[in-house]
Every structure is written in structure tokens, then in C-alpha cells.
Protein backbone atom coordinates (compact mmCIF):
# COMPACT_ATOMS: atom_id res chain seq x y z
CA UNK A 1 -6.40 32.16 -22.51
CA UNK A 2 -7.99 35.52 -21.21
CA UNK A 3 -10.83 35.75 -18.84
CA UNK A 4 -12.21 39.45 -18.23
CA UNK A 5 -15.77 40.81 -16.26
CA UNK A 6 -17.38 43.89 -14.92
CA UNK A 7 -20.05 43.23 -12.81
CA UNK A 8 -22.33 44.99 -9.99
CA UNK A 9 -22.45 42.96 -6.67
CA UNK A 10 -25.79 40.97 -5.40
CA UNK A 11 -28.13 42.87 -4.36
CA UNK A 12 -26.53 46.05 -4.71
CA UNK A 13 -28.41 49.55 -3.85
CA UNK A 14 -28.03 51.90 -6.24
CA UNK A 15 -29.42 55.52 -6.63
CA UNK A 16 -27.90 57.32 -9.59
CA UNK A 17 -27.38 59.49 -12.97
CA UNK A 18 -26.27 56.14 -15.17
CA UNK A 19 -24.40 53.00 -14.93
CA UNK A 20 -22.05 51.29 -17.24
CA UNK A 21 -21.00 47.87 -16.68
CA UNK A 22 -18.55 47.32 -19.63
CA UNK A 23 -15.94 44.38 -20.06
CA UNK A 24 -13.97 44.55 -22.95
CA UNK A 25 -11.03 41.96 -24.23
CA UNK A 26 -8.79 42.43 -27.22
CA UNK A 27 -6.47 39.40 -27.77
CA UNK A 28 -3.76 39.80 -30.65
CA UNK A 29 -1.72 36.53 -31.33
CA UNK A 30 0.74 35.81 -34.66
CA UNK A 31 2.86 32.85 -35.24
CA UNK A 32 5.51 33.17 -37.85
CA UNK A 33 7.51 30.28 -39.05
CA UNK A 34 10.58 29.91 -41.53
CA UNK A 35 11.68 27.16 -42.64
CA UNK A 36 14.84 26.33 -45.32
CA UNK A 37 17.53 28.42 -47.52
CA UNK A 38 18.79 26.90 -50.28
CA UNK A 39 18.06 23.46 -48.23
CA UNK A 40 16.13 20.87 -46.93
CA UNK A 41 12.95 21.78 -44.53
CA UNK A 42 11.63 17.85 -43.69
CA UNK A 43 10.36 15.27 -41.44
CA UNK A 44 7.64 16.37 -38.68
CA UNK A 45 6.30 19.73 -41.35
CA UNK A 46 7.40 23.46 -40.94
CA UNK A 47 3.62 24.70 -38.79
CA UNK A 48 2.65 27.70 -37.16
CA UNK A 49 -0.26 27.47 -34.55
CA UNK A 50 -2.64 30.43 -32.36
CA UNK A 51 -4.99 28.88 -29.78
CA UNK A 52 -7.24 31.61 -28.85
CA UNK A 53 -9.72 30.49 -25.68
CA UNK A 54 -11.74 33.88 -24.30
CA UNK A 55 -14.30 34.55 -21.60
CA UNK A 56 -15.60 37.57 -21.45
CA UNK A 57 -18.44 38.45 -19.04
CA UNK A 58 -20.68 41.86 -17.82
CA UNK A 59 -23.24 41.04 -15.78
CA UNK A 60 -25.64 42.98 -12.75
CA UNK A 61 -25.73 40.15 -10.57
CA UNK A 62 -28.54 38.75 -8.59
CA UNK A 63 -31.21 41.05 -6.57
CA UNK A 64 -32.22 41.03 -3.02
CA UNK A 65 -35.93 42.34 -2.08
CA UNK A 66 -36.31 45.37 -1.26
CA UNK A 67 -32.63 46.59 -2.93
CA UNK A 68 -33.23 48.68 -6.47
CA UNK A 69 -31.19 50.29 -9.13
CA UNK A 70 -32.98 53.60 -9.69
CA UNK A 71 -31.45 55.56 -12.30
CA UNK A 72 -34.30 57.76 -13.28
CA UNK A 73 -34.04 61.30 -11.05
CA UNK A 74 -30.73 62.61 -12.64
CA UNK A 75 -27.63 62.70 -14.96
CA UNK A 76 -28.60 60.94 -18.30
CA UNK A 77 -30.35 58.08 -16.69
CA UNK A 78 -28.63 55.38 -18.81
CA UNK A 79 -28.35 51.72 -18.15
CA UNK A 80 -25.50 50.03 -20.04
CA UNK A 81 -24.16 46.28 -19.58
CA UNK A 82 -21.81 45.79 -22.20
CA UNK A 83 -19.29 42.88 -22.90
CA UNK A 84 -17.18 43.08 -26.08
CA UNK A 85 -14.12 40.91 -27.31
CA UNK A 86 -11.75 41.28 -29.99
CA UNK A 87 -9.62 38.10 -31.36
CA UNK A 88 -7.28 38.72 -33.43
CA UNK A 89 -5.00 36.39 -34.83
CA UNK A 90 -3.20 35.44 -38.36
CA UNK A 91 -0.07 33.17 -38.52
CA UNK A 92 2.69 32.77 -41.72
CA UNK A 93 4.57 29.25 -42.58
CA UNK A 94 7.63 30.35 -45.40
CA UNK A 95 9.86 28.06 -47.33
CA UNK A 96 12.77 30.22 -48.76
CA UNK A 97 13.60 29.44 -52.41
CA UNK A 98 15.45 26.66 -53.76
CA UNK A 99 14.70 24.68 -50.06
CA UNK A 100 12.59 21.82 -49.83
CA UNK A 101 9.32 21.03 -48.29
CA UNK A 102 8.82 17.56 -47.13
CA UNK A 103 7.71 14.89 -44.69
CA UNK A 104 3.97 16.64 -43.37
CA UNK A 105 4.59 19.29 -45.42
CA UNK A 106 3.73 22.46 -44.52
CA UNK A 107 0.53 23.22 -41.68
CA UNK A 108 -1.21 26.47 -40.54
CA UNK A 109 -3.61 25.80 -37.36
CA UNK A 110 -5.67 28.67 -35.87
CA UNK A 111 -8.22 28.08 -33.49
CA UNK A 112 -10.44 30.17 -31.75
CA UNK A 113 -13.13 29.58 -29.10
CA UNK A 114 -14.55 33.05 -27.64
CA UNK A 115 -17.88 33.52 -25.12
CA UNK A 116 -19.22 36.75 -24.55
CA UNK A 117 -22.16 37.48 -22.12
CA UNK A 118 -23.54 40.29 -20.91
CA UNK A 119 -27.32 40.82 -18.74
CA UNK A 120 -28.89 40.75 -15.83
CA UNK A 121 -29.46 38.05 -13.19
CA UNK A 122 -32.60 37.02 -11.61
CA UNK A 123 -34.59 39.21 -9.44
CA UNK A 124 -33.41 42.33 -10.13
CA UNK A 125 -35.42 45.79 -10.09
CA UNK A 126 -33.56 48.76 -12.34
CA UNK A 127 -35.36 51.34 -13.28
CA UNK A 128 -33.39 53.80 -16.29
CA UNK A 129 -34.11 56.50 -19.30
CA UNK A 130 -32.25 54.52 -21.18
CA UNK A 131 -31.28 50.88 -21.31
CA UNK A 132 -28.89 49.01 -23.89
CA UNK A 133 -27.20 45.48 -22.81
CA UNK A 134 -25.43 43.96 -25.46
CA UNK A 135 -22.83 40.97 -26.27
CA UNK A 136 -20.68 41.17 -29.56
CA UNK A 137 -18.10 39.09 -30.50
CA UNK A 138 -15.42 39.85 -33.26
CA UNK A 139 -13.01 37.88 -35.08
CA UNK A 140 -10.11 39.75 -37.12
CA UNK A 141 -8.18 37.49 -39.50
CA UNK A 142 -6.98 39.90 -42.17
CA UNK A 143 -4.59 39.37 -45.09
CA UNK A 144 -0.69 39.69 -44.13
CA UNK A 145 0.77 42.72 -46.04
CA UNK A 146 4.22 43.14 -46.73
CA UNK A 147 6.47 46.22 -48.07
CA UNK A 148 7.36 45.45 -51.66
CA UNK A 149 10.12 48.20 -52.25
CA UNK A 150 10.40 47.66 -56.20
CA UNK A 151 6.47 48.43 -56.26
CA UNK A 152 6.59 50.85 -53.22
CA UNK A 153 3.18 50.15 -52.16
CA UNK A 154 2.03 47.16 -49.64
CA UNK A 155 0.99 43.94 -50.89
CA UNK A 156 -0.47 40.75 -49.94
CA UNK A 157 1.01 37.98 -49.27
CA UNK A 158 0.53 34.14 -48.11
CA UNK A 159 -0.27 32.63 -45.10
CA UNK A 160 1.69 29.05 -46.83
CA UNK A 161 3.78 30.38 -49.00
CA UNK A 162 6.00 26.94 -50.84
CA UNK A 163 8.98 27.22 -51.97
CA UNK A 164 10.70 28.22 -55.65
CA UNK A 165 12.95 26.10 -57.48
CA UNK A 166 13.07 23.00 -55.32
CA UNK A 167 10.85 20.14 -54.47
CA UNK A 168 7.33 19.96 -52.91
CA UNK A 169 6.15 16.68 -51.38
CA UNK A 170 4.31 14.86 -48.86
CA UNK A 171 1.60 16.87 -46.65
CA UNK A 172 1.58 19.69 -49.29
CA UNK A 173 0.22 22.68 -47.61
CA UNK A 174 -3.15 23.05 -45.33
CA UNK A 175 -3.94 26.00 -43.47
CA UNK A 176 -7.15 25.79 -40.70
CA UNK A 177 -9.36 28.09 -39.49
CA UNK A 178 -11.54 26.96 -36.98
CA UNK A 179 -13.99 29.63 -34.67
CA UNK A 180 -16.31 28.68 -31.87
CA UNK A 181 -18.36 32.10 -30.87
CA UNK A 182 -20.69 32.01 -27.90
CA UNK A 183 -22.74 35.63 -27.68
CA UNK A 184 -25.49 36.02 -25.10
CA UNK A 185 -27.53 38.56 -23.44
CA UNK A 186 -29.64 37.38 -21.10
CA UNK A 187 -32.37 38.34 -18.29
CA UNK A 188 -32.61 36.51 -15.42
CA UNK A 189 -36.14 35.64 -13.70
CA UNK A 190 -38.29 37.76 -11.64
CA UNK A 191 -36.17 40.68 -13.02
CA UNK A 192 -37.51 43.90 -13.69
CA UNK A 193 -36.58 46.48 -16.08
CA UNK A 194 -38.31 49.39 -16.29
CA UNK A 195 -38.12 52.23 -19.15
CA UNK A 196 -39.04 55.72 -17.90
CA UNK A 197 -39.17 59.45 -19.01
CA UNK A 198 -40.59 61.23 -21.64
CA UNK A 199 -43.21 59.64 -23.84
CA UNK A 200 -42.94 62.16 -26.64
CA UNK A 201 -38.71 61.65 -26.27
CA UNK A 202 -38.49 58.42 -24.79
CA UNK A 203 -34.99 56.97 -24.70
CA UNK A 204 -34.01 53.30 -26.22
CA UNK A 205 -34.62 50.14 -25.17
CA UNK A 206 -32.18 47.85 -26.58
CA UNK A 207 -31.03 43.78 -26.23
CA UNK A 208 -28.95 43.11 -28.71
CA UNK A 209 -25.78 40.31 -29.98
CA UNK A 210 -23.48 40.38 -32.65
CA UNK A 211 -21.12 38.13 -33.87
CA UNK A 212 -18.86 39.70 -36.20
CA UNK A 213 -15.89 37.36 -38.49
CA UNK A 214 -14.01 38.65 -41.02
CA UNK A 215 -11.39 36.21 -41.49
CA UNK A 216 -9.22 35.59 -45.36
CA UNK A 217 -6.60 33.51 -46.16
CA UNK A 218 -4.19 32.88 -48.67
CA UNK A 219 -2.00 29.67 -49.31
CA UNK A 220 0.11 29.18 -52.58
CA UNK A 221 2.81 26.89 -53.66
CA UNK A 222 5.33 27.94 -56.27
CA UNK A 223 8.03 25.53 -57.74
CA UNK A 224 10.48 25.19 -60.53
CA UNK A 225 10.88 21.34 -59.41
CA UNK A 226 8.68 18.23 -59.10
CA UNK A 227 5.02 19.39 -57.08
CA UNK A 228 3.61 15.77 -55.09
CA UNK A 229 1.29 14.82 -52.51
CA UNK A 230 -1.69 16.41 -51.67
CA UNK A 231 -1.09 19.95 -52.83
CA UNK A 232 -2.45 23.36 -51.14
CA UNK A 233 -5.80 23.76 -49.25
CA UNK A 234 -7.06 26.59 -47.11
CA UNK A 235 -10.21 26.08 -44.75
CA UNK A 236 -12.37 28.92 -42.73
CA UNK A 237 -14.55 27.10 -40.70
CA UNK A 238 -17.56 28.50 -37.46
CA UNK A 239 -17.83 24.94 -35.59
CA UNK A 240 -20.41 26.81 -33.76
CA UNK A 241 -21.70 30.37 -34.21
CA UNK A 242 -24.85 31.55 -31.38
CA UNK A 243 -26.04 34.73 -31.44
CA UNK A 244 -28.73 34.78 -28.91
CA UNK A 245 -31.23 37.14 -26.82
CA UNK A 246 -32.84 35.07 -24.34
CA UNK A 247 -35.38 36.59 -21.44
CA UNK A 248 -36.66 34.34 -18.94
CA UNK A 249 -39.73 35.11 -16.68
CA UNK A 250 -38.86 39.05 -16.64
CA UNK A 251 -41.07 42.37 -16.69
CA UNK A 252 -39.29 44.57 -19.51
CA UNK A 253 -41.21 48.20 -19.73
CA UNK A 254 -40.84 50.44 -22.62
CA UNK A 255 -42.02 53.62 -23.06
């Protein structure tokens, strides 16, 4: 559970060559369960679990007449509000052979539930050559490599991986995948941003969100014995996925 900002203050004066307001959040969890030799692995399950819950927040806070951010009269004149998070997670249930799996079987939860804002709050007057404010969100579930010496090269292999030889029964396996992304920018009211400079070079103008998932999963059972119950599932599921710009009653000037 990771909160992180960057913020300027309310009503802040501010006469300069940029400003960058950048939070940024990488989160790296990986559960790693083992369960049997040669034995019995049964009753409750054999599970692994990541619970991934993220805020992640850059913001200019509110304005106070007669207080402006004026970053037009030197330097590179560049307004940046940036908030960016990483989660990054994977998790690995393993029967050895000739063990058992039994009772729930074998269960792979990950769950992750990220917000990341970035803009500007109500009446605030900026003035920049350049102006990007932007919210992106990733999620990095890759496959699980391993060092397979008699190949000598790295190989894939399972999130639920059942056992060999022995018996399979009950719960099966069932790995889960479940991601919740909130990514905003927004403007605030009576805010005012202003693009200035050169008309024949004018510099960007950019509001932007990106949610970003790459997320793969592998789950195989493998037995020389008796296979029951409800066998092997994998599920990737975005509960909710918002990707949103919103503006309320602002002035936004390009060039």
C-alpha cells in the first residue's frame, strides 16, 4: 500500500525558467510458494497472493487572486505535472513431483487497484512555452523465466505448475488476475493556462492519460496419476479501467 505526490502549495507565486511537478511510484511484489516432495500437499490449498493498492498524485494546487505562475521570460519555459506508477507483480504456486495436490487445490490471487492523477486545481493562472500534464498507469505481469542448464537458454515457466507422477484432486488449479486502474488529468475551474512564444515555433500543448497492462499467465498440470476436480484455469481480468481528460470551467490558450 504506497501513497506518493508532488505538488506546488496554494496559491503559490512563481516567476521562473520551468517547473516540473513529477510523482512517480514503482511497486515490485512476488509471492512464491512450494508445496510437497515426494508427499502429500492437502487440506486448506498450497496459494500465493500480491495485493497491490497505489495512490499516486501530482497536482498545482489551488490559486489565490492576484498570485501567478509565469514561466514565460526565461530558461525553457516548460510546464510539466506528471504522475506515473509502475505495478509490478507475478506470483508462482509449485507442487514437486510425485507429491500430491489436494483439498482446495492449488490458488494464485493477484490483485491490483492503482489511481494516478495529475492537473491543476481551480483558479489557477500559469502562463508557459510549453505545457504537458499527464497521468499513466502501468501494469507489468510478465512470464516467470527460469535457467534451464541442459538447454542453456531461459525458459518459461508456470505460474501453477501441478505435480508429476502423483494425484491431482479437489480445487484443481485457478490463478486470478484482477486490475482496477484509475488515470486522470484534470483542470480545475476558473483556471487559466496560457500557451505563449513563438507562433511560427510554438511549443506543445499536451493533456494526456495512459493506461498501460501487459499482464500473461501460465498454469499447467502434469500427472502420471489420477487428474479430478475442476482442473486448471487462468483469468486476467480490468474490473475497472478509466482513462480520462476532464477540464472543468477553464481558459486553455494555445498558440
Amino acid at each position: 500500500g504506497t501513497t506518493t505526490q508532488a505538488y506546488l502549495g496554494t496559491g503559490v507565486q512563481l516567476t521562473g525558467g520551468s517547473l516540473m511537478t513529477k510523482a512517480v511510484a514503482f511497486d515490485d511484489n512476488f509471492a512464491d510458494t512450494t508445496a510437497g516432495s515426494g508427499g502429500l500437499a492437502a487440506g486448506a490449498s498450497a496459494t500465493a497472493k500480491t495485493v497491490n493498492t497505489s495512490t499516486t498524485l501530482a497536482t498545482i494546487k489551488e490559486g489565490v487572486a492576484g498570485r501567478t505562475i509565469d514561466l514565460s521570460t526565461g530558461g525553457t519555459g516548460a510546464l510539466q505535472v506528471t504522475a506515473e506508477h509502475t505495478a509490478k507483480f507475478n506470483s508462482r504456486v509449485k507442487t514437486l513431483a510425485g507429491g500430491l495436490l489436494a483439498g482446495s487445490g492449488a490458488e494464485i490471487d493477484n490483485l491490483v487497484t492503482s489511481t494516478v492523477e495529475a492537473g491543476v486545481e481551480n483558479n489557477v493562472t500559469a502562463t508557459a512555452r510549453d505545457v504537458t500534464i499527464e497521468a499513466i498507469n502501468h501494469v507489468n505481469k510478465d512470464w516467470i523465466y527460469e535457467w534451464d542448464a541442459d538447454e542453456a537458454r531461459w525458459v518459461v515457466v508456470s505460474n501453477i505448475k501441478g505435480t508429476t507422477g502423483g494425484l491431482i484432486s479437489g480445487g484443481g488449479a485457478d490463478s486470478d488476475t484482477l486490475i482496477s486502474l484509475t488515470t486522470q488529468v484534470t483542470i480545475g475551474d476558473n483556471t487559466s493556462l496560457v500557451l505563449t512564444g513563438d507562433p511560427s515555433a510554438p511549443g506543445d500543448f499536451i493533456l494526456r492519460t495512459l493506461n498501460d497492462i501487459v499482464a500473461k499467465d501460465k498454469v499447467s498440470l502434469t500427472t502420471g496419476g489420477a487428474l479430478s476436480g475442476l482442473g486448471a484455469y487462468s483469468r486476467i481480468e480490468t474490473t475497472k479501467e478509466l482513462s480520462k481528460v476532464q477540464v472543468g470551467d477553464a481558459d486553455l490558450q494555445s498558440l
